[in-house]
Protein backbone atom coordinates (compact mmCIF):
# COMPACT_ATOMS: atom_id res chain seq x y z
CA UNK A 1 17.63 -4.17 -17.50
CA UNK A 2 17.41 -1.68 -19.98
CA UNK A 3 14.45 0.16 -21.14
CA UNK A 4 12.83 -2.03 -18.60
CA UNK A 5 9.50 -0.31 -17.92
CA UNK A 6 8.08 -1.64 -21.69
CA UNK A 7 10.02 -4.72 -22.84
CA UNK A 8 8.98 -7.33 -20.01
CA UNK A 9 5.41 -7.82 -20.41
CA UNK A 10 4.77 -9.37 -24.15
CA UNK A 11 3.84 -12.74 -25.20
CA UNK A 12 6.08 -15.24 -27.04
CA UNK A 13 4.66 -17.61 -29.90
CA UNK A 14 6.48 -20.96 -28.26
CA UNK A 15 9.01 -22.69 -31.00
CA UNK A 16 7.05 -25.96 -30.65
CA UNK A 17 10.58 -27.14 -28.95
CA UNK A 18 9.81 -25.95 -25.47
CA UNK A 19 13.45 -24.26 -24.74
CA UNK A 20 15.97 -26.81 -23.00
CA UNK A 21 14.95 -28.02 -20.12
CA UNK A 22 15.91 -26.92 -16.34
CA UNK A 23 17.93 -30.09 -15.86
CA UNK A 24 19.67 -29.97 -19.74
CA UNK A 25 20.94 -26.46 -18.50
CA UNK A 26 22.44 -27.71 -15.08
CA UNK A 27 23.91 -30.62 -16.73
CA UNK A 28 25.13 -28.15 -19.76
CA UNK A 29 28.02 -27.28 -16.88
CA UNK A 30 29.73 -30.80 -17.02
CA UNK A 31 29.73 -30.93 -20.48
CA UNK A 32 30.34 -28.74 -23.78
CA UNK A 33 29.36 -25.15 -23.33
CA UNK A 34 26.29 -24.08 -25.61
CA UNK A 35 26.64 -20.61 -26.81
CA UNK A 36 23.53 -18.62 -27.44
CA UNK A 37 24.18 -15.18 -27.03
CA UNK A 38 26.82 -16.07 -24.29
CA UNK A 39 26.33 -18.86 -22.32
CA UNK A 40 23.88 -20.50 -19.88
CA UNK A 41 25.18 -21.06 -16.28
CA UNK A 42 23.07 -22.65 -14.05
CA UNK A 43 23.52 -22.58 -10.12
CA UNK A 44 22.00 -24.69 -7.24
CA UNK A 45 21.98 -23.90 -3.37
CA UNK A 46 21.75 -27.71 -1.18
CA UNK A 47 18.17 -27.62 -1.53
CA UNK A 48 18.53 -27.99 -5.00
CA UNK A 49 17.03 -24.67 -6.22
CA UNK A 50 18.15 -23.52 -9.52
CA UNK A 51 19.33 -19.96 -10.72
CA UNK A 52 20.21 -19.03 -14.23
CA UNK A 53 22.39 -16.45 -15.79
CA UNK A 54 24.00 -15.97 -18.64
CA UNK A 55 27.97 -16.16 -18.93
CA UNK A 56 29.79 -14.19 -22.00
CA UNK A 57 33.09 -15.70 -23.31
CA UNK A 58 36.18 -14.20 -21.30
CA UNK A 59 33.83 -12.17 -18.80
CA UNK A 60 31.88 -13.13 -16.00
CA UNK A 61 28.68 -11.27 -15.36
CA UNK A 62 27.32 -10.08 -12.14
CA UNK A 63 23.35 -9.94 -12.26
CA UNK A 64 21.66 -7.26 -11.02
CA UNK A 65 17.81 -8.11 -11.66
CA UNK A 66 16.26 -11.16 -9.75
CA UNK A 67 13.66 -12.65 -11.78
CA UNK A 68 11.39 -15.24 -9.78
CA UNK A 69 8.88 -17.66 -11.29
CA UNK A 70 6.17 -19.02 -9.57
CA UNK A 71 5.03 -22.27 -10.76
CA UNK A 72 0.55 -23.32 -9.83
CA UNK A 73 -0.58 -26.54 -8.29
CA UNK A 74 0.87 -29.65 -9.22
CA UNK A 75 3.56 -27.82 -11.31
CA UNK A 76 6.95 -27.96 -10.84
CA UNK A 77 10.41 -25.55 -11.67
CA UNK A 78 10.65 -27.42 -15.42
CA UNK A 79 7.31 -25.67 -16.57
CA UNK A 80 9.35 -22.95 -16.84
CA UNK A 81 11.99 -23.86 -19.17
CA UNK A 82 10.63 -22.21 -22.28
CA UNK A 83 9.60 -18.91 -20.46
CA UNK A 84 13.39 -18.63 -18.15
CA UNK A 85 14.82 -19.42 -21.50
CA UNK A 86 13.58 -16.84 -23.64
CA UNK A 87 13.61 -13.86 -20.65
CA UNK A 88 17.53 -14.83 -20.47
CA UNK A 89 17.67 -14.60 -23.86
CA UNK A 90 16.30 -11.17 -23.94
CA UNK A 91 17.82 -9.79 -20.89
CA UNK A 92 21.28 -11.55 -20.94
CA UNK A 93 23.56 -9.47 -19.14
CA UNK A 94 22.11 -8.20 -16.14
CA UNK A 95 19.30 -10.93 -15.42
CA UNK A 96 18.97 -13.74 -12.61
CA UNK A 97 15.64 -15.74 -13.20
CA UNK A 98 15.40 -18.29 -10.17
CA UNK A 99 12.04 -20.56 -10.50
CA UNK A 100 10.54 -21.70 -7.52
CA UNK A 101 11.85 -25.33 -6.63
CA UNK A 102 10.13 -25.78 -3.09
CA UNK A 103 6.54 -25.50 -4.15
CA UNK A 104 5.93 -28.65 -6.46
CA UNK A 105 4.23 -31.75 -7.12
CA UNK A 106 2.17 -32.49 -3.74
CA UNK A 107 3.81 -30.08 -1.65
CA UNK A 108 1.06 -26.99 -3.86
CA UNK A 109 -1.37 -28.64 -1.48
CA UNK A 110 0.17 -27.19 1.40
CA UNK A 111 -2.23 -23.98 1.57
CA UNK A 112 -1.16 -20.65 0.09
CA UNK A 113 0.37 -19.54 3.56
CA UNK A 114 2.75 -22.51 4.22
CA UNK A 115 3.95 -21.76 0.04
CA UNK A 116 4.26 -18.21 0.56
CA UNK A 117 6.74 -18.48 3.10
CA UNK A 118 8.66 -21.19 1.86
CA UNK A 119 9.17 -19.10 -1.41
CA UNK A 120 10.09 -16.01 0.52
CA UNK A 121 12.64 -18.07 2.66
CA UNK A 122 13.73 -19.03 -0.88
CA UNK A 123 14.19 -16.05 -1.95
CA UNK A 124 16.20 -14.88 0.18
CA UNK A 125 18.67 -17.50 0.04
CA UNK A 126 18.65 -16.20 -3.85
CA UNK A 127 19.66 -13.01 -2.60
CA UNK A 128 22.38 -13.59 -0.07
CA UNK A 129 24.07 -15.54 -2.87
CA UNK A 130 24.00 -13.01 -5.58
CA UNK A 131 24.89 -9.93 -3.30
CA UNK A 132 24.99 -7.80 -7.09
CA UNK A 133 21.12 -7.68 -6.77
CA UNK A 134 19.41 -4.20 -6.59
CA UNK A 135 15.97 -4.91 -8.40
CA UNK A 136 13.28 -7.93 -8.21
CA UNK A 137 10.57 -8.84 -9.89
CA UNK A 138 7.89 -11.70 -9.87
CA UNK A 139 5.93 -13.70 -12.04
CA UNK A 140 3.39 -16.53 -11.25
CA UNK A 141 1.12 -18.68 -12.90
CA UNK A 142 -2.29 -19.91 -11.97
CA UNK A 143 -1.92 -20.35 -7.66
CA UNK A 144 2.14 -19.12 -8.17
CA UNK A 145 0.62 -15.68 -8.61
CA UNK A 146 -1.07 -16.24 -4.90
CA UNK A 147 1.91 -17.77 -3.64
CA UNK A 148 4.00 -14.92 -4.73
CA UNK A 149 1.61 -12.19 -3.50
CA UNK A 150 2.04 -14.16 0.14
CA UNK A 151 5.53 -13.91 -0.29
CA UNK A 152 6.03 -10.70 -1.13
CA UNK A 153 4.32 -9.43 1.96
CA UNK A 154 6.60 -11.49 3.69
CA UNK A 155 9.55 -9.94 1.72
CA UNK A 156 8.18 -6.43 2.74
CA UNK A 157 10.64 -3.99 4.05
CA UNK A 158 10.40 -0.22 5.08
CA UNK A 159 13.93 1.60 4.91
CA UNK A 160 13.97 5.33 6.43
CA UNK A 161 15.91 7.36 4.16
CA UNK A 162 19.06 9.13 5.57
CA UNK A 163 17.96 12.16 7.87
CA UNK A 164 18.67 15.88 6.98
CA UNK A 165 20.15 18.52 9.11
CA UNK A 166 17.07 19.63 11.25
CA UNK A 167 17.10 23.35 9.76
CA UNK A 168 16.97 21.79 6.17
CA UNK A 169 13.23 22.85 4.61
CA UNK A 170 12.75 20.03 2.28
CA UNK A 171 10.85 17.17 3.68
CA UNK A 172 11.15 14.89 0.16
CA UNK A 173 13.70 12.78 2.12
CA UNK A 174 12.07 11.74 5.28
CA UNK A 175 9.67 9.51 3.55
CA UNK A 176 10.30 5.27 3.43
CA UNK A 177 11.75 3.68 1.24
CA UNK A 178 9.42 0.28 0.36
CA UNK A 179 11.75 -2.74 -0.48
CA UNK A 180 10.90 -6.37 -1.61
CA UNK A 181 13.72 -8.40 0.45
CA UNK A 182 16.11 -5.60 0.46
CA UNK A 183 15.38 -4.92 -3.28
CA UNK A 184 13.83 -2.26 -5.56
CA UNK A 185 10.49 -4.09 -6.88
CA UNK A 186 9.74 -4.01 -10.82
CA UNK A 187 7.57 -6.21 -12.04
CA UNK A 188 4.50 -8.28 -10.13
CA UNK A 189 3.08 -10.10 -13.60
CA UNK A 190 0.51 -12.88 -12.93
CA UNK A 191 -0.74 -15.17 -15.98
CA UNK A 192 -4.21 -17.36 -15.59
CA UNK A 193 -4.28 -16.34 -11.43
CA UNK A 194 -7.25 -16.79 -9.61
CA UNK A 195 -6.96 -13.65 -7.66
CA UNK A 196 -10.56 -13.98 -6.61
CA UNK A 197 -10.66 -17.67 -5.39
CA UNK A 198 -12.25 -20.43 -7.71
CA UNK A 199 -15.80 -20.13 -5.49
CA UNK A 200 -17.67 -17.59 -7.09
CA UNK A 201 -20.21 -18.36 -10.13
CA UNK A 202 -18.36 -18.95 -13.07
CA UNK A 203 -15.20 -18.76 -11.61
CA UNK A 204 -14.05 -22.20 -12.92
CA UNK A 205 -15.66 -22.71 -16.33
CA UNK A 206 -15.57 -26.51 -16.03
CA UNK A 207 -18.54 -26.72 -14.07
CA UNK A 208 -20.25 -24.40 -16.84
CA UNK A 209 -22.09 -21.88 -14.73
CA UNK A 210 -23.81 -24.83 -12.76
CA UNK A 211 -24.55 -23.62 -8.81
CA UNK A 212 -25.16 -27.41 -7.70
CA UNK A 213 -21.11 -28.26 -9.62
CA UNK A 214 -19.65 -25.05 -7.82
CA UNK A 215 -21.08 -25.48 -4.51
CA UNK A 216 -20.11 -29.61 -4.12
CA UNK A 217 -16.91 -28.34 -5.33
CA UNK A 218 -16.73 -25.87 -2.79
CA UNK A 219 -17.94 -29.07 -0.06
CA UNK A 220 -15.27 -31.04 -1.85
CA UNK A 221 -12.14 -29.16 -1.63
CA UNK A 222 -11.01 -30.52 0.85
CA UNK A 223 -9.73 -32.84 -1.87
CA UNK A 224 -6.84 -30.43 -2.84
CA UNK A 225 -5.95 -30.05 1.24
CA UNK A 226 -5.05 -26.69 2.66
CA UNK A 227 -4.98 -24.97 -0.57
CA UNK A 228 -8.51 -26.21 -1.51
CA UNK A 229 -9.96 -24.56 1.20
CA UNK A 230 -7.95 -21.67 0.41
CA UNK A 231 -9.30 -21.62 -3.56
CA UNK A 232 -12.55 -21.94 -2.40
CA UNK A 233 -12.95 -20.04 0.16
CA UNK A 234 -13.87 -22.37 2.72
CA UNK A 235 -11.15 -22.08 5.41
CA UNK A 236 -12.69 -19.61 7.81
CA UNK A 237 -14.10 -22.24 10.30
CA UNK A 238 -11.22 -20.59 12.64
CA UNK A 239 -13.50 -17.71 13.08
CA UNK A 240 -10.81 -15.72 11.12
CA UNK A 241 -11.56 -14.36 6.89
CA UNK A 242 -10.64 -17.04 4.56
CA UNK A 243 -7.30 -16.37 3.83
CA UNK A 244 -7.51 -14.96 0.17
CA UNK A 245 -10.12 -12.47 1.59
CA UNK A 246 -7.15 -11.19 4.47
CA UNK A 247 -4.29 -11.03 1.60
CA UNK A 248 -6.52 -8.07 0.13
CA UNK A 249 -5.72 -5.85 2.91
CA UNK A 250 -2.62 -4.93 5.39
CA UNK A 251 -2.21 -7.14 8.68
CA UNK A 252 -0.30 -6.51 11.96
CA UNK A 253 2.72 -8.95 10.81
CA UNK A 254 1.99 -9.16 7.09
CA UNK A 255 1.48 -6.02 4.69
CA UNK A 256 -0.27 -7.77 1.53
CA UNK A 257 -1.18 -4.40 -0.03
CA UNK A 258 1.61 -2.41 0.63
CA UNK A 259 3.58 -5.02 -0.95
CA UNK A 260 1.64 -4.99 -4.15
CA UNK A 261 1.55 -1.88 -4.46
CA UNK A 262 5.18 -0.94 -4.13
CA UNK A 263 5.91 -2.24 -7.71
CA UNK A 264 6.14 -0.31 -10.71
CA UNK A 265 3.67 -2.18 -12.51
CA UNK A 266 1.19 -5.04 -11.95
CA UNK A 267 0.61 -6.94 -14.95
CA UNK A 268 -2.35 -9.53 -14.83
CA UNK A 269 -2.52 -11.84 -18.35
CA UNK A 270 -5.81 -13.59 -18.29
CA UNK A 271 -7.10 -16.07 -20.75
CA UNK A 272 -10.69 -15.14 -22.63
CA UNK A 273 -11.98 -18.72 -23.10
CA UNK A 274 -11.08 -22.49 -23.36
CA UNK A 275 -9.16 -21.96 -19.58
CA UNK A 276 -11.27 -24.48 -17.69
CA UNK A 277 -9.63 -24.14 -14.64
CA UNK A 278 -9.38 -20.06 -13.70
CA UNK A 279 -11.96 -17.75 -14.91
CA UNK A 280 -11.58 -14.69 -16.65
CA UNK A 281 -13.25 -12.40 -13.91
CA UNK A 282 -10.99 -13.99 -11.47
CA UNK A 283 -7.75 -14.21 -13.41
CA UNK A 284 -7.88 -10.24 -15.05
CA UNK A 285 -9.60 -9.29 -11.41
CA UNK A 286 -12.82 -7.58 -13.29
CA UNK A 287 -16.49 -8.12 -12.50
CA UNK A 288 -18.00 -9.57 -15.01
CA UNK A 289 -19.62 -7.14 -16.01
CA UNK A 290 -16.99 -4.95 -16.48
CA UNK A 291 -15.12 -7.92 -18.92
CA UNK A 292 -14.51 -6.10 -22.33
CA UNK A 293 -15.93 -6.98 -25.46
CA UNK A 294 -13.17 -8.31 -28.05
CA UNK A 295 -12.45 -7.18 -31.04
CA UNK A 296 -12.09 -9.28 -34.08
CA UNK A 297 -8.69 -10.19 -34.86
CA UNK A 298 -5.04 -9.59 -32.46
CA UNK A 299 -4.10 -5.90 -31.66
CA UNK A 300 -1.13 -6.88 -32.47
CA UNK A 301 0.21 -8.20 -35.19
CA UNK A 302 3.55 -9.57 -33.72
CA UNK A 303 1.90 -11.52 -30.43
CA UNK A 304 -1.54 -12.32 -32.29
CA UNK A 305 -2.89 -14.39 -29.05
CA UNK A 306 -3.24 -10.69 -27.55
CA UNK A 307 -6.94 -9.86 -28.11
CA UNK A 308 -7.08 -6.85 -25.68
CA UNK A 309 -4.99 -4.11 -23.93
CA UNK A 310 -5.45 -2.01 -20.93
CA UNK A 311 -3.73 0.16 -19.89
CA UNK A 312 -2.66 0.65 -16.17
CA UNK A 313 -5.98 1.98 -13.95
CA UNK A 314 -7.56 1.72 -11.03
CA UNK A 315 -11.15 1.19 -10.18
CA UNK A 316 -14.11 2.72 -8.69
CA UNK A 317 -16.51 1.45 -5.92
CA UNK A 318 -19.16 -0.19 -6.79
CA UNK A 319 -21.89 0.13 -4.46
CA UNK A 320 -24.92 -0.07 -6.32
CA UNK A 321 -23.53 -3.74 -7.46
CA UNK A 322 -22.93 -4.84 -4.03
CA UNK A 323 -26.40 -3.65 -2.79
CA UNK A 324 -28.28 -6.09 -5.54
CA UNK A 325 -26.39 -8.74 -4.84
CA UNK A 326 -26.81 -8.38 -1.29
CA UNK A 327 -30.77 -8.34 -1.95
CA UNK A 328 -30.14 -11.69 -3.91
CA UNK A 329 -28.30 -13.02 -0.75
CA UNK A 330 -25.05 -13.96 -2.43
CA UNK A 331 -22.49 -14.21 0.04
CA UNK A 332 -19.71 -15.54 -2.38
CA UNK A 333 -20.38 -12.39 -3.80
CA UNK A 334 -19.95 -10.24 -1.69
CA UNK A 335 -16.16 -11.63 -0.46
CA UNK A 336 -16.00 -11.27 -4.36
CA UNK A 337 -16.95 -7.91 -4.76
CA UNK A 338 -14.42 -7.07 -1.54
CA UNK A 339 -11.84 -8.72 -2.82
CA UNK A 340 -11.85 -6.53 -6.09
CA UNK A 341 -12.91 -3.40 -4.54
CA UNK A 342 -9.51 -3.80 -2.45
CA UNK A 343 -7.20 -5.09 -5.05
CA UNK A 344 -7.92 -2.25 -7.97
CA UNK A 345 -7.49 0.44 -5.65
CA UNK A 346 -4.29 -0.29 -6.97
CA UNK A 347 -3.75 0.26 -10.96
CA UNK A 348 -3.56 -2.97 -12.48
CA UNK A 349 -2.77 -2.90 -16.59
CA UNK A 350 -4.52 -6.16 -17.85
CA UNK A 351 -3.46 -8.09 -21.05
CA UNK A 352 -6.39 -10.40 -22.06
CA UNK A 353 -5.07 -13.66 -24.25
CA UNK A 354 -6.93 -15.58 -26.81
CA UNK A 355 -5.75 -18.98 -28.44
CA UNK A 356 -8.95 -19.88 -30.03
CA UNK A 357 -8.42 -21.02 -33.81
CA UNK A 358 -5.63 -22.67 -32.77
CA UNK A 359 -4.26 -26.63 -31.32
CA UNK A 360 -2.67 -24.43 -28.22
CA UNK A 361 -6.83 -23.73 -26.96
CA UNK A 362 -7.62 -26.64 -25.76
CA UNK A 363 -4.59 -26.51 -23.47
CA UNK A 364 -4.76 -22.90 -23.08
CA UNK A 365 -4.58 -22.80 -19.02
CA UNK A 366 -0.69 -23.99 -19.76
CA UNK A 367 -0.04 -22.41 -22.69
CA UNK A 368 -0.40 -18.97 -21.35
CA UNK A 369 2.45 -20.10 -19.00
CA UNK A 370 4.70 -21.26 -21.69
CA UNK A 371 4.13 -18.27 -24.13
CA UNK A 372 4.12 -15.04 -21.04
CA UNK A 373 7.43 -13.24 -20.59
C-alpha cells in the first residue's frame, strides 16, 4: 500500500447507499462483472469466510496487504460492507480485506478468549491461501477491537534474524524480528472499543452515571454469557484477573503487549457523545479527566465528524489518581486505572468523532463503524 503510514486512518461521510453488500459481491462472480476501478472478486474457504480483492481487466492481482475486520457483539461480516468497500476502493491493487465470519450473531457471546482464537485460526487460513501476503493489519469495532487484540497475541511470532560471522562488530542484526502470523504488522485501528471493560462509572452512558444501574448490570451480565462477564469484569471467580485486566500485560503462552505494540501505529476512534453503549474514557483509553475539551466546529473540513486529533503519545503514571481513589475504596477503579496505566505505555494516536447535529447521532455507536476506514 502506498504512502501507507497516512492514508488509512480517515473517516468516510457514508453515501446513504451502504456499499453492496458482502453477499451482492460473492454473487457478483456468477453473474455480470461490475467494474469500479477494476473489479470485485470475492473468495470463500468451506467455512464460508469471505475475502475481497480487486481484479483489473486482463491482469490478475496478487495482494500483498491483509486487511481484517472485526465485527462487536451481535454483529455479523455484512456490517462491513460499506467500510471493505470503500478501503478496496482506495487501496485496489495490493489489498486483501477479509471480515471476520466466525464471530457473529450468538456465537459474540462466547467470551473474548474463545473469539480471539477462532479469529486467529481464521486468519491464518487467510494467509495460507494468499501466500503473496507480507503485511497485516486490523481493525475492530466495539468488542471486535478486544477480539482482535486476543488474536493478535495469539498470532504473535518472534523470528531471529540471520546470524553474522562471529568477528562481525555490528550487533543491529541479532535482534527479533516481531511478526503478526508470519506478517509485518501495520495498522491495529479500533472504533467505539471498550478497551477498559463496560464496569467502571460512566463507562456505558445508558445507565447515565447511576452506581445502583452499573452495579445490577455488572450482577446481570451474566445475561450476555462468557463475554458479559468479560465486559464487566466479573469473571475472576477462578481466582485468576478478569480476563480484560490479563490482556494488558504479557503471559507465559500469550504476549498481549508485545503484540500491540509491534504495530506501526495504534489508532483508537472514539465517539464524544450519543454512543450509549461504550464510553468515551473506555473507547479513546483516557481517564476522564484527561478527556479533551472540543473545539467548536470539525478540524477538518473534509471528514467534519472529526472533532479532535492526537497525535501518537504515550502516557505517564498516575499515582496521585490512584491513591484518591484508593482512599474512596473504588475497586473498579483501580483495575481501571491498571488497565490504562499498562495500555498507554504504548503510544496510542486517538481520533475523537462527533455526529451531533446530525440523523447519524442517535445511531452513532454504528455509524462510527460504517464511516471508519
Amino acid at each position: 500500500m502506498e504512502e501507507e503510514d497516512s492514508k488509512i486512518p480517515r473517516i468516510l461521510e457514508q453515501d446513504g447507499h451502504g456499499g453492496s453488500d458482502l453477499k451482492e459481491v460473492s454473487e457478483s462472480k456468477k453473474k455480470k462483472k461490475k467494474y469500479w476501478m477494476g473489479c470485485l472478486r470475492a473468495e470463500s474457504d468451506e467455512r464460508g469466510n469471505i475475502d475481497l480483492t480487486v481484479d483489473f481487466p486482463g491482469e490478475r492481482s496478487e495482494p500483498t496487504h491483509l486487511l481484517v475486520m472485526v465485527n462487536g457483539l451481535i454483529g455479523s461480516a455484512q456490517n462491513w460492507r460499506f467500510a471493505a468497500k470503500q478501503m478496496l476502493k482506495k487501496y485496489p491493487q495490493d489489498l486483501l480485506v477479509h471480515c471476520d465470519k466466525r464471530n457473529h450473531s450468538t456465537q459474540t457471546f462466547d467470551g473474548v478468549d474463545v473469539m480471539g482464537g477462532r479469529l486467529a485460526e481464521e486468519v491464518r487460513s487467510v494467509i495460507k491461501r494468499h501466500p503473496s501476503l507480507q503485511k497485516i493489519s486490523f481493525v475492530g469495532h466495539s468488542l471486535g477491537g478486544l477480539i482482535a487484540r486476543y488474536a493478535v497475541a495469539c498470532l504473535y511470532e518472534q523470528e531471529s534474524r540471520q546470524e553474522l560471522p562471529q568477528n562481525s562488530d555490528d550487533i543491529s542484526d541479532t535482534c527479533l524480528k516481531e511478526r503478526i502470523g508470519g506478517l509485518e504488522p501495520v495498522f491495529f485501528i479500533t472504533s467505539a472499543t471498550p478497551h477498559l471493560g463496560s464496569r467502571g462509572h460512566k463507562q456505558v452512558p445508558l445507565f447515565s452515571g447511576s452506581y445502583t444501574l452499573e452495579r445490577l448490570a455488572t450482577r446481570m451480565s451474566w445475561c450476555l454469557g462468557k463475554t458479559g462477564k468479560h465486559l464487566f469484569l466479573a469473571d475472576g471467580d477462578d481466582g485468576k484477573p478478569p480476563l480484560l485486566l490479563r490482556m494488558v500485560s504479557d503471559r507465559r503462552n500469550l504476549k498481549f503487549i508485545s503484540a500491540l505494540r509491534c504495530f506501526k501505529r495504534r489508532i483508537a476512534y472514539a465517539n464524544t457523545s450519543f454512543d450509549h453503549l461504550v464510553g468515551w474514557s473506555t473507547s479513546s483509553i483516557r481517564r476522564r479527566s484527561e478527556l479533551p475539551k472540543l473545539q467548536r466546529g470539525p478540524v477538518n473540513e473534509k471528514y467534519p465528524h472529526i472533532v479532535n486529533v492526537e497525535a501518537p503519545s504515550t502516557s505517564s503514571n498516575h499515582e496521585e489518581v490512584r491513591s484518591v481513589t484508593n482512599s474512596n475504596g473504588s475497586k473498579n477503579f483501580d483495575m481501571e486505572e491498571e488497565m490504562i496505566r499498562e495500555l498507554t505505555k504504548m503510544s496510542w494516536e486517538r481520533i475523537d468523532v462527533s455526529f451531533r447535529g446530525t440523523v447519524q447521532r442517535f445511531l452513532a455507536h454504528n455509524t462510527i463503524q460504517a464511516s471508519v476506514h
